[in-house]
Each structure stands twice: as structure tokens, then as C-alpha cells.
Protein backbone atom coordinates (compact mmCIF):
# COMPACT_ATOMS: atom_id res chain seq x y z
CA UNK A 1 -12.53 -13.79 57.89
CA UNK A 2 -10.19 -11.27 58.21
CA UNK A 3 -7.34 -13.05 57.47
CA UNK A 4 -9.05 -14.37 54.47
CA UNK A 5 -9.20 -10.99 53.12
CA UNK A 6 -5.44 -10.35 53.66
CA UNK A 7 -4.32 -12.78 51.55
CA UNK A 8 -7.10 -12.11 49.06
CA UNK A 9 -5.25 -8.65 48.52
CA UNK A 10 -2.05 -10.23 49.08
CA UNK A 11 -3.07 -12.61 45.57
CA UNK A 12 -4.57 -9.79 43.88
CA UNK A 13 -1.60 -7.35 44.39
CA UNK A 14 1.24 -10.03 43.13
CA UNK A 15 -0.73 -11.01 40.11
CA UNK A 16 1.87 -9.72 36.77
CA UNK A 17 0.82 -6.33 34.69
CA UNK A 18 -0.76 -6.66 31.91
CA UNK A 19 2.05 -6.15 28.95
CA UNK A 20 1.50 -3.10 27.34
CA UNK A 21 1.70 -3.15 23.42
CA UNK A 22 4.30 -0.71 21.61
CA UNK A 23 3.76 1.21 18.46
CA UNK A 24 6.56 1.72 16.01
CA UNK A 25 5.94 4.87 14.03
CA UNK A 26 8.25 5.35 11.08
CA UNK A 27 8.48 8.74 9.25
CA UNK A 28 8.26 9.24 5.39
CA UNK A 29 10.66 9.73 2.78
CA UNK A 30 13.01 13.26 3.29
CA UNK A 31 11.49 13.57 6.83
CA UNK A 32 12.12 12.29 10.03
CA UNK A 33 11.08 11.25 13.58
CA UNK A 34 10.00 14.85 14.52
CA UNK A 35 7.16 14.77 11.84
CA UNK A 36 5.66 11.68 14.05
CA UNK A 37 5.77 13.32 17.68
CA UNK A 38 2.13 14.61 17.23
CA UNK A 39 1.70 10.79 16.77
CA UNK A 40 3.58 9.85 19.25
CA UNK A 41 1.94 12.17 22.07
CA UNK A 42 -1.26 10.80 21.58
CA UNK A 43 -0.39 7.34 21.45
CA UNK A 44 1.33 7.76 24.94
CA UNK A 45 -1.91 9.57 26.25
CA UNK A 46 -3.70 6.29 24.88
CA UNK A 47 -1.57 4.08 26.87
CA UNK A 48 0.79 2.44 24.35
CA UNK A 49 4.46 2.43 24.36
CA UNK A 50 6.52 3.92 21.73
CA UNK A 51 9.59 3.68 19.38
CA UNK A 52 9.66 6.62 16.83
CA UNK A 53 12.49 5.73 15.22
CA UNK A 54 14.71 8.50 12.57
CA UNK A 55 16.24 7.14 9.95
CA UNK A 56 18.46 8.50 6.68
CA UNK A 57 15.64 7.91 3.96
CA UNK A 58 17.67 9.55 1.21
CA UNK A 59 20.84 7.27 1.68
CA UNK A 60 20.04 4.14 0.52
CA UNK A 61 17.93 1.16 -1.15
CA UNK A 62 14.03 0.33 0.07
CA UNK A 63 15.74 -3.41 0.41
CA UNK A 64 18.73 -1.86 2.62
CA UNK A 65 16.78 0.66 4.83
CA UNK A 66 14.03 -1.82 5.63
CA UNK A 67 16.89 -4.52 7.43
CA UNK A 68 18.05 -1.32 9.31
CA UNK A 69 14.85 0.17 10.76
CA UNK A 70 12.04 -2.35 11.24
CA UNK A 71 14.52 -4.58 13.87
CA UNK A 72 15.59 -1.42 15.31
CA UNK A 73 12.51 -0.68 15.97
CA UNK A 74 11.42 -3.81 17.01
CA UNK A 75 14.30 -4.01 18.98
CA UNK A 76 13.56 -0.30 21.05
CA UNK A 77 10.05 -1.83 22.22
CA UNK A 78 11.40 -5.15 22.91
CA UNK A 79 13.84 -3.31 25.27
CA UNK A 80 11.33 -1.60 27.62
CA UNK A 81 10.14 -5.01 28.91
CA UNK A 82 7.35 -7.07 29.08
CA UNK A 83 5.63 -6.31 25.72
CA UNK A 84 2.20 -7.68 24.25
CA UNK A 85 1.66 -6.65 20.48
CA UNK A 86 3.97 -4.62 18.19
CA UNK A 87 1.84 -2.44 16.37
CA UNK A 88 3.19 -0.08 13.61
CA UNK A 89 2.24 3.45 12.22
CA UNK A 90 3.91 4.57 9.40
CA UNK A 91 4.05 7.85 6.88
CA UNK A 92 4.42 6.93 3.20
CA UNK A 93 7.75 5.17 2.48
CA UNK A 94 7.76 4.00 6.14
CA UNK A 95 5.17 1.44 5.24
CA UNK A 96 6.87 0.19 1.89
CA UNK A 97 9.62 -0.67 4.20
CA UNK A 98 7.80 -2.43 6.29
CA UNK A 99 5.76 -4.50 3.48
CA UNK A 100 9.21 -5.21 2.46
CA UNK A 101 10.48 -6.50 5.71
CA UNK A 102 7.68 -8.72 6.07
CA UNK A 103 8.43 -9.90 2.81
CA UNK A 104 11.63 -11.71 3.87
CA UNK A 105 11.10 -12.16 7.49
CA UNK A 106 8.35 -12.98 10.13
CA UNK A 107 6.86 -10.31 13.18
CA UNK A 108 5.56 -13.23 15.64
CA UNK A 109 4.41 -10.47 17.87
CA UNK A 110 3.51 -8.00 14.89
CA UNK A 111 -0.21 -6.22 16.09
CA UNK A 112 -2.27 -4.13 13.79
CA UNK A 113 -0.73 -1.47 11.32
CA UNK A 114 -1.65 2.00 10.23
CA UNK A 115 -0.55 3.01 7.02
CA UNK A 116 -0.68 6.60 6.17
CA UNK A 117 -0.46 7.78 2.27
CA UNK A 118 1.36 5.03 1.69
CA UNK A 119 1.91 4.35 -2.32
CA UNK A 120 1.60 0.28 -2.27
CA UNK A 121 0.49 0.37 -5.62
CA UNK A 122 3.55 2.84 -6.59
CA UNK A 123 3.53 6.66 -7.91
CA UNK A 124 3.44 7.71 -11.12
CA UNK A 125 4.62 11.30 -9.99
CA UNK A 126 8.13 8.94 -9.58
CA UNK A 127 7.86 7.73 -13.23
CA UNK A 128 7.33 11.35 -14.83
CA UNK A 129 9.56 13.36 -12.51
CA UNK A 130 12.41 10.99 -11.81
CA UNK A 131 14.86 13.08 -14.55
CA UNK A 132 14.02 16.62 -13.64
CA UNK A 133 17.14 17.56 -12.07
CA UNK A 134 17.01 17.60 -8.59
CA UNK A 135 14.90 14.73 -7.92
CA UNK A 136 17.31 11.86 -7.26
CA UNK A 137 19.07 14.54 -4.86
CA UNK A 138 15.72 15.05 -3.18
CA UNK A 139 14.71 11.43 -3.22
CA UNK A 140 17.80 9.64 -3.20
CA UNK A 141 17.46 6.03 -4.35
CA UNK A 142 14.43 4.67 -2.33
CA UNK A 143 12.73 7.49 -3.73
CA UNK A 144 13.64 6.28 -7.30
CA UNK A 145 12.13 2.73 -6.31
CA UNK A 146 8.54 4.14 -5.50
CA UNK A 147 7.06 4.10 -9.18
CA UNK A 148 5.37 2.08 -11.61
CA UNK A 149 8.44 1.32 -13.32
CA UNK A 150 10.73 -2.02 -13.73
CA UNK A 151 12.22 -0.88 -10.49
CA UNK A 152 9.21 -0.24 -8.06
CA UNK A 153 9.41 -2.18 -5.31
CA UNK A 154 5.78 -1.45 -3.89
CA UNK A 155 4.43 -3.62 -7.15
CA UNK A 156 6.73 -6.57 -6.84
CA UNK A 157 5.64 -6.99 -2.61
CA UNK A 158 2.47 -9.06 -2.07
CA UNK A 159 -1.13 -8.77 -0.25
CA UNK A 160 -1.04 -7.27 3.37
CA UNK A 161 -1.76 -10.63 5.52
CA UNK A 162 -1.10 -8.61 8.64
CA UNK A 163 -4.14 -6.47 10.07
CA UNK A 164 -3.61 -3.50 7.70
CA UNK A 165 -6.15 0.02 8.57
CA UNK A 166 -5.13 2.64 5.24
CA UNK A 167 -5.42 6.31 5.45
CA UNK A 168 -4.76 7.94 2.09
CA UNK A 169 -5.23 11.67 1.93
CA UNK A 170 -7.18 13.96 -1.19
CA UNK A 171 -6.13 17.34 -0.71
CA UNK A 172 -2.49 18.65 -2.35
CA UNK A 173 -0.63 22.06 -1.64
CA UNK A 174 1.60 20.34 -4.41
CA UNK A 175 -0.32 21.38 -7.84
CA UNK A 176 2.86 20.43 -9.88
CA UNK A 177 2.97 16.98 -8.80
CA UNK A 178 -0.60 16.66 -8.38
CA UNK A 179 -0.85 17.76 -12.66
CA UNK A 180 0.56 13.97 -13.09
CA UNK A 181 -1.24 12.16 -10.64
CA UNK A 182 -4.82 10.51 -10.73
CA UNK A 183 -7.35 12.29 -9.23
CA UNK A 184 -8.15 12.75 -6.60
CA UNK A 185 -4.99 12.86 -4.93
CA UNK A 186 -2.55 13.90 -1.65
CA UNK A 187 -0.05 15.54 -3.39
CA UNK A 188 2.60 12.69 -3.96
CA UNK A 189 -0.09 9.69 -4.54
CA UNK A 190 -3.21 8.90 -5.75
CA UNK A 191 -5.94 8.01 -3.39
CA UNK A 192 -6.37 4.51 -5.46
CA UNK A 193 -2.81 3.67 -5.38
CA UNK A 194 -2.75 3.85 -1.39
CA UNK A 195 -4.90 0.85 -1.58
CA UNK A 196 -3.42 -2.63 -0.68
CA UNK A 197 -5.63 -6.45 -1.25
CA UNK A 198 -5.62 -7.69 1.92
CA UNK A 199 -6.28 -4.56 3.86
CA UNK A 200 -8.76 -5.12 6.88
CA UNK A 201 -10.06 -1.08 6.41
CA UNK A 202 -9.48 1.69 4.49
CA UNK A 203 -10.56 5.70 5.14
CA UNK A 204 -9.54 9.19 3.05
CA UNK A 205 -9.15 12.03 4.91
CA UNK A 206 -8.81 15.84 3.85
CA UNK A 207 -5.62 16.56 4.40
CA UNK A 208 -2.16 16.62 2.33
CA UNK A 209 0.76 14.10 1.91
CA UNK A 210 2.84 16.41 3.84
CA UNK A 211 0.26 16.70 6.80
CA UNK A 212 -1.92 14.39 7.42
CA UNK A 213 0.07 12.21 9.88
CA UNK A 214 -0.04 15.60 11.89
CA UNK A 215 -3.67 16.39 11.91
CA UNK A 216 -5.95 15.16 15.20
CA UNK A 217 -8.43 13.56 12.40
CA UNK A 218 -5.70 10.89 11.17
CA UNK A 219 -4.42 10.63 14.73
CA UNK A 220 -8.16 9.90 16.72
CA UNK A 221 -8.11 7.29 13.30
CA UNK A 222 -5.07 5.59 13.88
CA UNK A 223 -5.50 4.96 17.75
CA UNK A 224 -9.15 3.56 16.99
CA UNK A 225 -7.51 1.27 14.24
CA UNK A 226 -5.48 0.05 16.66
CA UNK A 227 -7.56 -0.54 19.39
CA UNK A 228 -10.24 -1.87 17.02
CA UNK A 229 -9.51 -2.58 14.18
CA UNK A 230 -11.80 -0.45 12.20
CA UNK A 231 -11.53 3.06 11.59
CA UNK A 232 -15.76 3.17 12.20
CA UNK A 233 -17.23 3.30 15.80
């Protein structure tokens, strides 16, 4: 009997670890990774690994940027090992770029995604303020491609048919913008034109464009998304 129990632990203590999944987290337009480390923390503390990957988001096309970051960041949680699902969290333009990845190429291993103030259906704020001067040096071309013009590429990118949770925020510390947006809105988008068909869940928070991917109530949101796949208990 007591050998019997030996190899018992023996079995149980050579069986493989269970893959962790990753989480991408990709930062908004003009910002970068250090606006997602709040994010980042508490997805560590949850158990997941991470890739919060920086990238110039003034410098070039939606197209461009999108073949840059998404492998890179596929590639940084492929690296660590043994992986299970790729999940991704992004901040407003992060998750165009990522609709427009998917758009051209497959994630076998993609997970669940959080979008947060994302504008899938485009900004109007783009369309009205694109020729005050200043904005294309603010913006920079993939800024340019984020309204409800000829040239948005939010509108010409299909329904999400990945598992897609949508946080879009209704409080602005922007009232300029906010004078040309639909109410109610975060600032830099409409709540309605965060929405995407296809979406598995959708939530508004009170907090600002610039914010919300900061504040513990988007962040205890995301990680149950992602564990669940509902934002509700």
C-alpha cells in the first residue's frame, strides 16, 4: 500500500501545468503602454500573463500599425511558453487595430476581448475637428481614419465574430469635443458609437475617455469579462 501511494504522487506531480492564458493590452491613440499598467497589475494579480505592448500611434496608417502590433504582441505571449488563450484588452484605437487585423488574418488561439471606448462605429468629433490646426499633429494619420468620413476605417471592418465584452464611458472633462458629439458621451465618442453587432456584452461606466481604462470599476469589469464572459455576476 505504501508503495502504491508513492507512485500515486509520483503521477500526480509529473502531470504538465495547466497553460496559462496571456492578455495583450494595447494603449489608445497619443498614449502609450504606461496608461495600461493599472491594467496590467491586476491582470497579473488575477493570474494571467501579459504583453503591454507601446507603440508610435501618431506615425502611421490604422492598416500599417495594426501588421506591426497585434503579431508583436502575439508574438511576446507566445514567447513565455506554454500558452492557452490570447485574450486582448484594448483602449480606443487599440481595438480598431485589432478589428482590422482580424480583418485580414486569423487568431487560432485568440480568447475573449475587452474593448474600452472604442469608436467601431467611428467619431464624428474626427469629421468636425479634423482641419482645426493642430489636429493632424495631435492625431497623426490613424487619427484622421477614425471618423464617419470616406476614410474611416472603423465603418468599412465587419461584425465582431470573436467574443467581444464593450466598455464605453459617459462622463467628459473634454466639453469642446463633447459640444459635437452625441450625447451622452466620453469625451472623444459617443456611447452608441462604441457599440459593435456581434458583441457578446456591453456595459457604460462613469468615467472619461482619458480614464477609464485606469479606474478599478473598468478593471474588476474587464477581468470578469474575461474569465466569464459577461460583465454581470
Amino acid at each position: 500500500m505504501r508503495r502504491a501511494g508513492i507512485v500515486c504522487v509520483l503521477l500526480l506531480s509529473s502531470s504538465p501545468a495547466l497553460a496559462a492564458d496571456c492578455v495583450v493590452l494595447l494603449h489608445g491613440l497619443a498614449r502609450t503602454a504606461t496608461s495600461m499598467n493599472p491594467m496590467q497589475r491586476a491582470l497579473i494579480d488575477e493570474g494571467f500573463e501579459t504583453a503591454n505592448i507601446g507603440y508610435a500611434s501618431r506615425d502611421d496608417t490604422i492598416e500599417a500599425l495594426a501588421e506591426i502590433v497585434i503579431p508583436e504582441g502575439l508574438e511576446a505571449c507566445r514567447s513565455n511558453g506554454s500558452v492557452g488563450h490570447i485574450h486582448f484588452v484594448t483602449h480606443s484605437l487599440g481595438g480598431i487595430l485589432l478589428r482590422q487585423y482580424l480583418s485580414m488574418h486569423p487568431i487560432p488561439d485568440l480568447g475573449r476581448v475587452v474593448m474600452l471606448g472604442p469608436p467601431n462605429q467611428g467619431s464624428v468629433a474626427v469629421d468636425k475637428l479634423r482641419n482645426v490646426p493642430g489636429f493632424y499633429w495631435l492625431n497623426g494619420p490613424a487619427g484622421l481614419q477614425l471618423g464617419k468620413g470616406e476614410d474611416s476605417v472603423p465603418l468599412k471592418l465587419g461584425p465582431a465574430t470573436f467574443e467581444l465584452g464593450v466598455i464605453a464611458g459617459n462622463r467628459t472633462i473634454d466639453p469642446i469635443t463633447s459640444s459635437v458629439l452625441e450625447n451622452p458621451d466620453d469625451g472623444r465618442v459617443s456611447v452608441e458609437d462604441t457599440k459593435l453587432d456581434g458583441m457578446a456584452d456591453f456595459i457604460v461606466v462613469k468615467h472619461s475617455h482619458a480614464f477609464m481604462m485606469r479606474k478599478r470599476r473598468s478593471i474588476d469589469l474587464t477581468i470578469r469579462f474575461l474569465n466569464s464572459g459577461s460583465f454581470v455576476d
